[in-house]
N, C-alpha and C. Protein backbone atom coordinates (compact mmCIF):
# COMPACT_ATOMS: atom_id res chain seq x y z
N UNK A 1 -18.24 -1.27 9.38
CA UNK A 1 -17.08 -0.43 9.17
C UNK A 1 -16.60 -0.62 7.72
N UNK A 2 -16.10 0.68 7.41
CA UNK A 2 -15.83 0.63 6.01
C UNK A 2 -14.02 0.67 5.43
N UNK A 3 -13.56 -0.38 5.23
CA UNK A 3 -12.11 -0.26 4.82
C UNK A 3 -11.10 -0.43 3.94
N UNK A 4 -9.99 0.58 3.66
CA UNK A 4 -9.60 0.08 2.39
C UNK A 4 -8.59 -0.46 2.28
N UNK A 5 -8.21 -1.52 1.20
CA UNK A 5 -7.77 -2.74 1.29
C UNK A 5 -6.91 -2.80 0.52
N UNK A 6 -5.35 -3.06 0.53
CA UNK A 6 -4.74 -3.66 -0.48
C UNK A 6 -5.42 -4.15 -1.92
N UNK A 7 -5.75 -4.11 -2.85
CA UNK A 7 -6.25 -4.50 -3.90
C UNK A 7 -5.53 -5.62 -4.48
N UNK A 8 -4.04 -5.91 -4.49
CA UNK A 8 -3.50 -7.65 -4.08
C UNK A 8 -3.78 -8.54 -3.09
N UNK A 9 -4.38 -7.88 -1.86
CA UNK A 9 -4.43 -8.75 -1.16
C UNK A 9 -6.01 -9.27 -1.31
N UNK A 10 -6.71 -8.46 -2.11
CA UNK A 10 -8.10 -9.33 -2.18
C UNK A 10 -7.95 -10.11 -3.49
N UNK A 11 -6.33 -10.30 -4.09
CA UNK A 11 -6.62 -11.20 -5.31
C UNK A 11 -6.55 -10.37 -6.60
N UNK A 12 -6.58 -9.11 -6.61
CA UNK A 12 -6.12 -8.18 -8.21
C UNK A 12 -4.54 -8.82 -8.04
N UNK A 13 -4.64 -9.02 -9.28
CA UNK A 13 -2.97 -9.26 -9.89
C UNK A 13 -2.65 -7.64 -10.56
N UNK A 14 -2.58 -6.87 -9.47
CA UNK A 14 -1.66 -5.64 -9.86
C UNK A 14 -0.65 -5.05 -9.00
N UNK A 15 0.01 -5.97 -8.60
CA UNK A 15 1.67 -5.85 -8.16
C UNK A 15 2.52 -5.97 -9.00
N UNK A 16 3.99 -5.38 -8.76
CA UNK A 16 5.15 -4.94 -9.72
C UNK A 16 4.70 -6.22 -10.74
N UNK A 17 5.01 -7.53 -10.36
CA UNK A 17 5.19 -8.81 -11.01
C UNK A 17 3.92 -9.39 -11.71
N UNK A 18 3.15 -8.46 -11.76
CA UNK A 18 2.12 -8.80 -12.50
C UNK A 18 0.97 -9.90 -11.79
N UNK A 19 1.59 -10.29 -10.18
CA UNK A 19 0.88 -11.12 -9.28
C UNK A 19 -0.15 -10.52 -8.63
N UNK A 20 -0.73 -11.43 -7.93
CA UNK A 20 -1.58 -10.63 -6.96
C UNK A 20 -1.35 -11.88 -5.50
N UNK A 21 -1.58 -11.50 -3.90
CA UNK A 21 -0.93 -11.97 -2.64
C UNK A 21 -2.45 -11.99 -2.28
N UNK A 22 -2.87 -13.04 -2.71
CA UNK A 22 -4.53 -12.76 -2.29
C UNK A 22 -3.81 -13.20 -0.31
N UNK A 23 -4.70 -12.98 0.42
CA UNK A 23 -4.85 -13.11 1.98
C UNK A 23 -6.03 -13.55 2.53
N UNK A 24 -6.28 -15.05 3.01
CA UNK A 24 -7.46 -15.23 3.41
C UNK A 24 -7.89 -14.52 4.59
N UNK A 25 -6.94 -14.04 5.96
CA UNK A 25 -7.41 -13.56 6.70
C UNK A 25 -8.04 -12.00 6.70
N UNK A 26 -7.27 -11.74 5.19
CA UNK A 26 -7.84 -10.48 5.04
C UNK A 26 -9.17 -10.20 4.17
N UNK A 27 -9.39 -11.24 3.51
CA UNK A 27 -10.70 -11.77 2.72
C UNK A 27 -11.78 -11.66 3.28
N UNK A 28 -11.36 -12.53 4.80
CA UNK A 28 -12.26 -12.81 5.96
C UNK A 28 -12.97 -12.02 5.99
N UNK A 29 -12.24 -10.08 6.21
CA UNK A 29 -12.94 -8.93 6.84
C UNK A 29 -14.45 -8.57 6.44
N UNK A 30 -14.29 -9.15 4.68
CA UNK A 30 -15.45 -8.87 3.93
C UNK A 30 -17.24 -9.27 4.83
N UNK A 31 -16.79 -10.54 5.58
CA UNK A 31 -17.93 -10.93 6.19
C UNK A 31 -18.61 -10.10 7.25
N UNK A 32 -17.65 -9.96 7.90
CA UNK A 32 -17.77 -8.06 8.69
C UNK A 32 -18.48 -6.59 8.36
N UNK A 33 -16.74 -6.65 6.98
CA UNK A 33 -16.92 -5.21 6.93
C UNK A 33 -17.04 -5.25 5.21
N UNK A 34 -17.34 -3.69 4.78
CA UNK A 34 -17.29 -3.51 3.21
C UNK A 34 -16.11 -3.10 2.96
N UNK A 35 -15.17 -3.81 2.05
CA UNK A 35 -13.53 -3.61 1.79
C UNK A 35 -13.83 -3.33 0.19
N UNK A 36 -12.90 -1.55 0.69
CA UNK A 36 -12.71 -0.66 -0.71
C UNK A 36 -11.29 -1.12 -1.24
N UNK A 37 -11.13 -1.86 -2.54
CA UNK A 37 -9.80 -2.52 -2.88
C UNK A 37 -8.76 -0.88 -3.14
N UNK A 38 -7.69 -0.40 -3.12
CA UNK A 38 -7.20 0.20 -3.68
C UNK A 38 -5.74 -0.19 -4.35
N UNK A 39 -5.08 0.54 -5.10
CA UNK A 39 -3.35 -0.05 -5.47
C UNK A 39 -3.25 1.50 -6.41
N UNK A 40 -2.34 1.96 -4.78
CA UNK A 40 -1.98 3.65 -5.56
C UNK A 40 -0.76 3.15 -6.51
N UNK A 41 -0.18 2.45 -6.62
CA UNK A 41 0.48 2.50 -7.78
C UNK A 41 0.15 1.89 -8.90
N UNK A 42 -0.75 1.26 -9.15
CA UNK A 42 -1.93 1.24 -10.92
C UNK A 42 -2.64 2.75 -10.52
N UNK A 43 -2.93 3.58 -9.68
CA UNK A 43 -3.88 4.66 -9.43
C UNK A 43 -2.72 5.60 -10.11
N UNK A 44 -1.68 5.20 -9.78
CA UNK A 44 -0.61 6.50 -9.86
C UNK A 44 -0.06 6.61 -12.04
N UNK A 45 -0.56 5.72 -12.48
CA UNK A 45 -0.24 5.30 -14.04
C UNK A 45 0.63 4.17 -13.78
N UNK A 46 0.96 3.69 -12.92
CA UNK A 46 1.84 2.50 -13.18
C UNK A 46 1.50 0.99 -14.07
N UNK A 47 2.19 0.91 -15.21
CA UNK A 47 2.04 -0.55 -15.75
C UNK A 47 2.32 -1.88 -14.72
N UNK A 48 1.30 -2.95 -15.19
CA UNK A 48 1.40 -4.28 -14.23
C UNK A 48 1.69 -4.58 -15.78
N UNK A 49 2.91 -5.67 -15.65
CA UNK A 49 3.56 -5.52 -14.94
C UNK A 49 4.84 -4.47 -14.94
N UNK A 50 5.70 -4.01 -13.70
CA UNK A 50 6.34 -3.26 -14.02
C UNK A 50 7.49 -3.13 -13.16
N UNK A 51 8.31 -2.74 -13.13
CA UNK A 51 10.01 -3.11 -12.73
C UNK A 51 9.43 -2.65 -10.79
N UNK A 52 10.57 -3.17 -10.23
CA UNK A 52 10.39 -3.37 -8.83
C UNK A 52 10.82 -1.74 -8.22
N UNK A 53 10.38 -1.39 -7.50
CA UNK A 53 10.88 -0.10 -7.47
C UNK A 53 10.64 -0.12 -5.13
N UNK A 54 11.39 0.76 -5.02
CA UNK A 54 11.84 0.92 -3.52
C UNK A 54 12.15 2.66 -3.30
N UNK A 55 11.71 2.95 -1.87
CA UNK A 55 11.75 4.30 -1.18
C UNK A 55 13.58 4.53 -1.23
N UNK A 56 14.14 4.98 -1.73
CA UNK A 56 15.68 5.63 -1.99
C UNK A 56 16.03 6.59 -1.20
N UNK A 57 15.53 7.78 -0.81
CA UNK A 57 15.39 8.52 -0.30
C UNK A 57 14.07 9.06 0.58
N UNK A 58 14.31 9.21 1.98
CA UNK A 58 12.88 9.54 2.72
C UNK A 58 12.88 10.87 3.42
N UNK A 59 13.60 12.16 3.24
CA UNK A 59 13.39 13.22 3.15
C UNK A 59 14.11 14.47 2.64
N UNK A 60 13.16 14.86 1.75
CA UNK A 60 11.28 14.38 0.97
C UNK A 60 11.86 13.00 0.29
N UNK A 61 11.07 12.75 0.04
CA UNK A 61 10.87 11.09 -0.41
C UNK A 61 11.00 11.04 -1.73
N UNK A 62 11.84 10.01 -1.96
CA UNK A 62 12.09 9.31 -3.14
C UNK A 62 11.78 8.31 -3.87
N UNK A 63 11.18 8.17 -4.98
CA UNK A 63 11.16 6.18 -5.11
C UNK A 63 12.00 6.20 -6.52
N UNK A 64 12.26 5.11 -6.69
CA UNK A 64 12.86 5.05 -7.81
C UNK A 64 12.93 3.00 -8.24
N UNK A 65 12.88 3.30 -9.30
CA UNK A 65 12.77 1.46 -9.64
C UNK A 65 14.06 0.80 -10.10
N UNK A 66 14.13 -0.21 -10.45
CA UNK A 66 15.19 -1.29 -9.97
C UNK A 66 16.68 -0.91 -11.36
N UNK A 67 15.88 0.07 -12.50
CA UNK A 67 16.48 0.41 -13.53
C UNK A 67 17.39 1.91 -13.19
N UNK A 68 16.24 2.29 -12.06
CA UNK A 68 17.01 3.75 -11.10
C UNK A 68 16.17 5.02 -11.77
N UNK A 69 14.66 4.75 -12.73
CA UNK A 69 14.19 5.36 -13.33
C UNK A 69 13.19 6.06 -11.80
N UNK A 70 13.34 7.67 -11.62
CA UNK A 70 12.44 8.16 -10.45
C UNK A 70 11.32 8.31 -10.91
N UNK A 71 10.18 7.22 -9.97
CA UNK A 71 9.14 7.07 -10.20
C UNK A 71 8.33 7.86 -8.89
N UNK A 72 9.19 8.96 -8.09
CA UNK A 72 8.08 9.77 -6.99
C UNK A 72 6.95 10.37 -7.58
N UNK A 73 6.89 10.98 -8.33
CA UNK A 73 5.77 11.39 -9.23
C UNK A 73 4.72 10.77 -9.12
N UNK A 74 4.40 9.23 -9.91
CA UNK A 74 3.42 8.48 -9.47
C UNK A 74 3.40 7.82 -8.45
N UNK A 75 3.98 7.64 -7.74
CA UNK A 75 3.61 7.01 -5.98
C UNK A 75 3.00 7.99 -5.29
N UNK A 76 3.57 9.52 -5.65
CA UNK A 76 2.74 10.45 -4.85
C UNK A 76 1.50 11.07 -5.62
N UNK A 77 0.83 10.54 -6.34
CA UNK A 77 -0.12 10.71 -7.55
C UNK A 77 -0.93 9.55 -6.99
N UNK A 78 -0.28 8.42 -7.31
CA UNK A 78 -1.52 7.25 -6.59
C UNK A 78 -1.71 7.31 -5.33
N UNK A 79 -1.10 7.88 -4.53
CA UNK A 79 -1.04 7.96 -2.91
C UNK A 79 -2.33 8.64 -3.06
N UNK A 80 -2.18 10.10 -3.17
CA UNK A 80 -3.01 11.32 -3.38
C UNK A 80 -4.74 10.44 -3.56
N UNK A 81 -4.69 9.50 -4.62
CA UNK A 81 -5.93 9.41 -5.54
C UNK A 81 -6.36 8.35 -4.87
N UNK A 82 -5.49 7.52 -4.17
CA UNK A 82 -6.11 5.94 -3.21
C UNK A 82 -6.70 6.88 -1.69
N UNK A 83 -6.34 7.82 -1.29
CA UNK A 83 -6.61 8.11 -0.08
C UNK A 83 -7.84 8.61 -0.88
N UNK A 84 -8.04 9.71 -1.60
CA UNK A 84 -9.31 10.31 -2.00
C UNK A 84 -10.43 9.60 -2.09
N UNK A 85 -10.18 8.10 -2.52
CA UNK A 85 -10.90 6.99 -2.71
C UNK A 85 -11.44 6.86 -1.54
N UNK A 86 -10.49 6.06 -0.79
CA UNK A 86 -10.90 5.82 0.48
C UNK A 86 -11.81 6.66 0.90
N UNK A 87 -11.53 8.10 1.42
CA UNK A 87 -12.18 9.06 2.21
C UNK A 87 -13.54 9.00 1.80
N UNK A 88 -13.41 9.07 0.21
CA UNK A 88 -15.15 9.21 -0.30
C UNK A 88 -15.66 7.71 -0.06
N UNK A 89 -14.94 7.02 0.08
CA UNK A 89 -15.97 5.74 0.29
C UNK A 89 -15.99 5.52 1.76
N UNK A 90 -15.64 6.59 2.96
CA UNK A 90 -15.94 6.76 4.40
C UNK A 90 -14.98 5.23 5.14
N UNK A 91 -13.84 5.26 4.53
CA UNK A 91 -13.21 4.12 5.00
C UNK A 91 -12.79 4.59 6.45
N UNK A 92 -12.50 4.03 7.89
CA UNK A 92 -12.47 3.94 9.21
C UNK A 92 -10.82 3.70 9.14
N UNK A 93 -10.55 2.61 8.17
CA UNK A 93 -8.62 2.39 8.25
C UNK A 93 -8.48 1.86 6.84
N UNK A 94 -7.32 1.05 6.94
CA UNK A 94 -6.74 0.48 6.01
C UNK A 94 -5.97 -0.62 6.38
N UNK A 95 -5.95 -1.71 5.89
CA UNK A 95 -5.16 -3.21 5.24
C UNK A 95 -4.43 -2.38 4.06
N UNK A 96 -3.18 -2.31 4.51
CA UNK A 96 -2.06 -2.19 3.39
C UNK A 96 -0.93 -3.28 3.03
N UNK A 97 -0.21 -3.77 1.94
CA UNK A 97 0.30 -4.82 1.85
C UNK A 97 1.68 -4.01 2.55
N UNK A 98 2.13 -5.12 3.30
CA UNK A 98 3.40 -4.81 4.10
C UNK A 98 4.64 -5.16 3.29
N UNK A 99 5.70 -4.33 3.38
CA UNK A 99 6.80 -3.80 2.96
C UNK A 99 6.87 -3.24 1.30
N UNK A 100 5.83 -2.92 0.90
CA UNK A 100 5.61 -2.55 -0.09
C UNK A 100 5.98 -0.81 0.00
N UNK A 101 6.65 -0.12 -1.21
CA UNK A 101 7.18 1.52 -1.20
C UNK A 101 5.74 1.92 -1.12
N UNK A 102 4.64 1.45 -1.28
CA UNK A 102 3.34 2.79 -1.69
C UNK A 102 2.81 1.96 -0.09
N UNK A 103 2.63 0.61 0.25
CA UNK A 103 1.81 0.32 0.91
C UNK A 103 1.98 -0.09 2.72
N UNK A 104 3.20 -0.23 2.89
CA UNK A 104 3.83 -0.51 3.64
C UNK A 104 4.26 0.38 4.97
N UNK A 105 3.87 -0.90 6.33
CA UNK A 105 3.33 -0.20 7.27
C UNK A 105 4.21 -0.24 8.50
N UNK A 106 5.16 0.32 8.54
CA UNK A 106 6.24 0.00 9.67
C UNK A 106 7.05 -0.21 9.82
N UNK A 107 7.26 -0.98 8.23
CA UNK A 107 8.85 -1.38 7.85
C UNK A 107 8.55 -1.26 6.14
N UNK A 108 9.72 -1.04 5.25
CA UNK A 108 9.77 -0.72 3.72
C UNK A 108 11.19 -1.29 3.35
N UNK A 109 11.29 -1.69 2.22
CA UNK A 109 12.56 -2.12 1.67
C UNK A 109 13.67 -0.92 1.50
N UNK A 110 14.35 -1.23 2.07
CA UNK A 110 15.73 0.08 2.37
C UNK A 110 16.26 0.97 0.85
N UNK A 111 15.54 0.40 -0.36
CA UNK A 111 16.03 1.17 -1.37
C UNK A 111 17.50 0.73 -1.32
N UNK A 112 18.12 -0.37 -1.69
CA UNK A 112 19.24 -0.93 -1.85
C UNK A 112 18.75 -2.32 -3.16
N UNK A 113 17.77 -2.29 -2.95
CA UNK A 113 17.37 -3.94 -3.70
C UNK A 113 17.80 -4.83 -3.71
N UNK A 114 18.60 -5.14 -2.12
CA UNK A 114 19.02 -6.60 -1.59
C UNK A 114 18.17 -7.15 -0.44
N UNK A 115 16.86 -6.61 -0.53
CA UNK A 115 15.95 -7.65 -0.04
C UNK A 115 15.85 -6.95 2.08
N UNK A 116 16.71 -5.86 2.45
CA UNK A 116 16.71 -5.65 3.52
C UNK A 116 15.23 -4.38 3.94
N UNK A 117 15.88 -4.61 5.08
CA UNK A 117 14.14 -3.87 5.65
C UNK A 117 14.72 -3.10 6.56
N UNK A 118 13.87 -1.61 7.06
CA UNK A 118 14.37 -0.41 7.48
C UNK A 118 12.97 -0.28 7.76
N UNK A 119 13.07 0.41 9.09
CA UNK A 119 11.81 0.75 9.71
C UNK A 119 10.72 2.52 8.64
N UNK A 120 9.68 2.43 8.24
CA UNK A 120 9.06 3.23 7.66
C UNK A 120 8.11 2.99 7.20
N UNK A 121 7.49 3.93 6.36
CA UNK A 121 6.07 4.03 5.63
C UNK A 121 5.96 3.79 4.24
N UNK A 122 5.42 3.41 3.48
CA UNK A 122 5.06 3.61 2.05
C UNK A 122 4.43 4.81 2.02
N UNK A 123 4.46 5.44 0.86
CA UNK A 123 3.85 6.57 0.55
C UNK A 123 2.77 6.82 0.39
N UNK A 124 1.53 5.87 -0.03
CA UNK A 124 0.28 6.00 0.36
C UNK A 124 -0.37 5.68 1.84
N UNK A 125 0.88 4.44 2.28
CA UNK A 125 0.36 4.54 4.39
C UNK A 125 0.42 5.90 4.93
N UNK A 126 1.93 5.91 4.49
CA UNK A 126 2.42 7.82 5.37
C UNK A 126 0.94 8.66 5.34
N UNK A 127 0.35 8.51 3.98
CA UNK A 127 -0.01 10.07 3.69
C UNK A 127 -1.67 8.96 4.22
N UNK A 128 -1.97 7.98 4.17
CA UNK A 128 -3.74 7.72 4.81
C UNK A 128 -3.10 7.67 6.44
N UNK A 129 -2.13 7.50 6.83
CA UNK A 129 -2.02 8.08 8.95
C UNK A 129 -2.07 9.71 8.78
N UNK A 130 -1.88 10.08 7.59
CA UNK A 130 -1.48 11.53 8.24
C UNK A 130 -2.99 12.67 7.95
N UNK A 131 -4.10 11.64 7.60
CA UNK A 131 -4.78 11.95 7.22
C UNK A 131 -5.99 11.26 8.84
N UNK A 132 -5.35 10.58 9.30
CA UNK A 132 -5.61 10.19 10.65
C UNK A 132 -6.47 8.78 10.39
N UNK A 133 -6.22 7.81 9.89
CA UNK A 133 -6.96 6.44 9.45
C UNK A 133 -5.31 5.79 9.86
N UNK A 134 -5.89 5.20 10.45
CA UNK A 134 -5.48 3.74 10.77
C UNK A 134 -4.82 2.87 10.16
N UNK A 135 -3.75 2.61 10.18
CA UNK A 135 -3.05 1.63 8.86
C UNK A 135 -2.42 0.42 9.81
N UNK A 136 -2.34 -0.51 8.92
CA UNK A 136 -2.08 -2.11 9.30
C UNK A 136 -1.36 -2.77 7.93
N UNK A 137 -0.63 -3.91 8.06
CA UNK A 137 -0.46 -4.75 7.22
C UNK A 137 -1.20 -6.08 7.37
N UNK A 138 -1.41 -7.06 6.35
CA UNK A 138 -2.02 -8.17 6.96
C UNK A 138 -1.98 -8.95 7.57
N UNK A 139 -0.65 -8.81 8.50
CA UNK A 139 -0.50 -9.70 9.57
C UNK A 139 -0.84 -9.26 10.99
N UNK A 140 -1.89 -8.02 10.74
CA UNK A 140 -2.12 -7.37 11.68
C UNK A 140 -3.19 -8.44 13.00
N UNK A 141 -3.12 -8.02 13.95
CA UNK A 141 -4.29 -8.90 14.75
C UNK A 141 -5.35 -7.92 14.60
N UNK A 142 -6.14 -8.23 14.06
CA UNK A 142 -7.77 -7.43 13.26
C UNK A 142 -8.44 -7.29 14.75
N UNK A 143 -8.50 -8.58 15.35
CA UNK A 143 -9.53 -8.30 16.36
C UNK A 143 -9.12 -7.73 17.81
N UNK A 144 -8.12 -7.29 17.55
CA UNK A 144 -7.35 -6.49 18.80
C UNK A 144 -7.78 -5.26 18.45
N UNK A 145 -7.84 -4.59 16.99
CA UNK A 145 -8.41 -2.84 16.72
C UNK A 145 -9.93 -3.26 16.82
N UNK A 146 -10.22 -4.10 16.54
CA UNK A 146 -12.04 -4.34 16.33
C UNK A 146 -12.45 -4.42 15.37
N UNK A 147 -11.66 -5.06 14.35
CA UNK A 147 -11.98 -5.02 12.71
C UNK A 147 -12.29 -6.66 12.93
């Protein structure tokens, strides 16, 4: 099975902070499966490193970063170009980093930037479910879907 992967969580340092959240259990999958790294927001033009930014508004959707500069443009630009990825590389689902605005699978930071959580999507999860793939964060139980 073919899947695409957080691109921090296999260890790219291209999150806001210039880090990367490597995940051994998500590392693991590699022994399995072939993991396509993606990070729609370096896909979308975003600089690493680069100010923290959160979903503000969710209909239609907003992002905007910690300066209040609206950055929907490229979240829905890297969204667009990480799913395209995926698809051409025949990915089955996705490992997305959880509570992240582009990646985030169930829950997202409320767009307040005091650290709270509100049930939703990141903008590249929303748009790879609505495309009918499978989305998870890495605390997902892998071997309950069969990954």
């Amino acid at each position: 099975m073919i899947l695409a992967v957080s691109a921090c969580l296999l260890g790219d340092a291209c999150r806001y902070d210039g880090a990367a959240k490597p995940c051994a259990r998500v590392a693991a999958l590699a022994a399995r499966h072939e993991l396509v790294p993606v990070c729609p927001e370096r896909a979308g033009g975003l600089p690493v490193p680069r100010p923290p930014a959160e979903i503000v508004e969710r209909d239609p959707v907003r992002v905007a970063d910690a300066a209040g500069s609206d950055v929907t443009a490229a979240f829905c630009a890297g969204a667009r170009r990480s799913l395209e990825e995926a698809l051409a590389a025949g990915c089955a689902g996705a490992v997305l980093k959880a509570r992240s605005p582009s990646c985030g699978s169930g829950a997202v930071y409320d767009g307040t930037f005091a650290g709270a959580l509100v049930p939703g999507w990141g903008v590249a999860a929303a748009l790879f479910r609505e495309a009918g793939l499978p989305v998870v964060d890495e605390d997902a139980d892998f071997a309950s879907l069969g990954w």
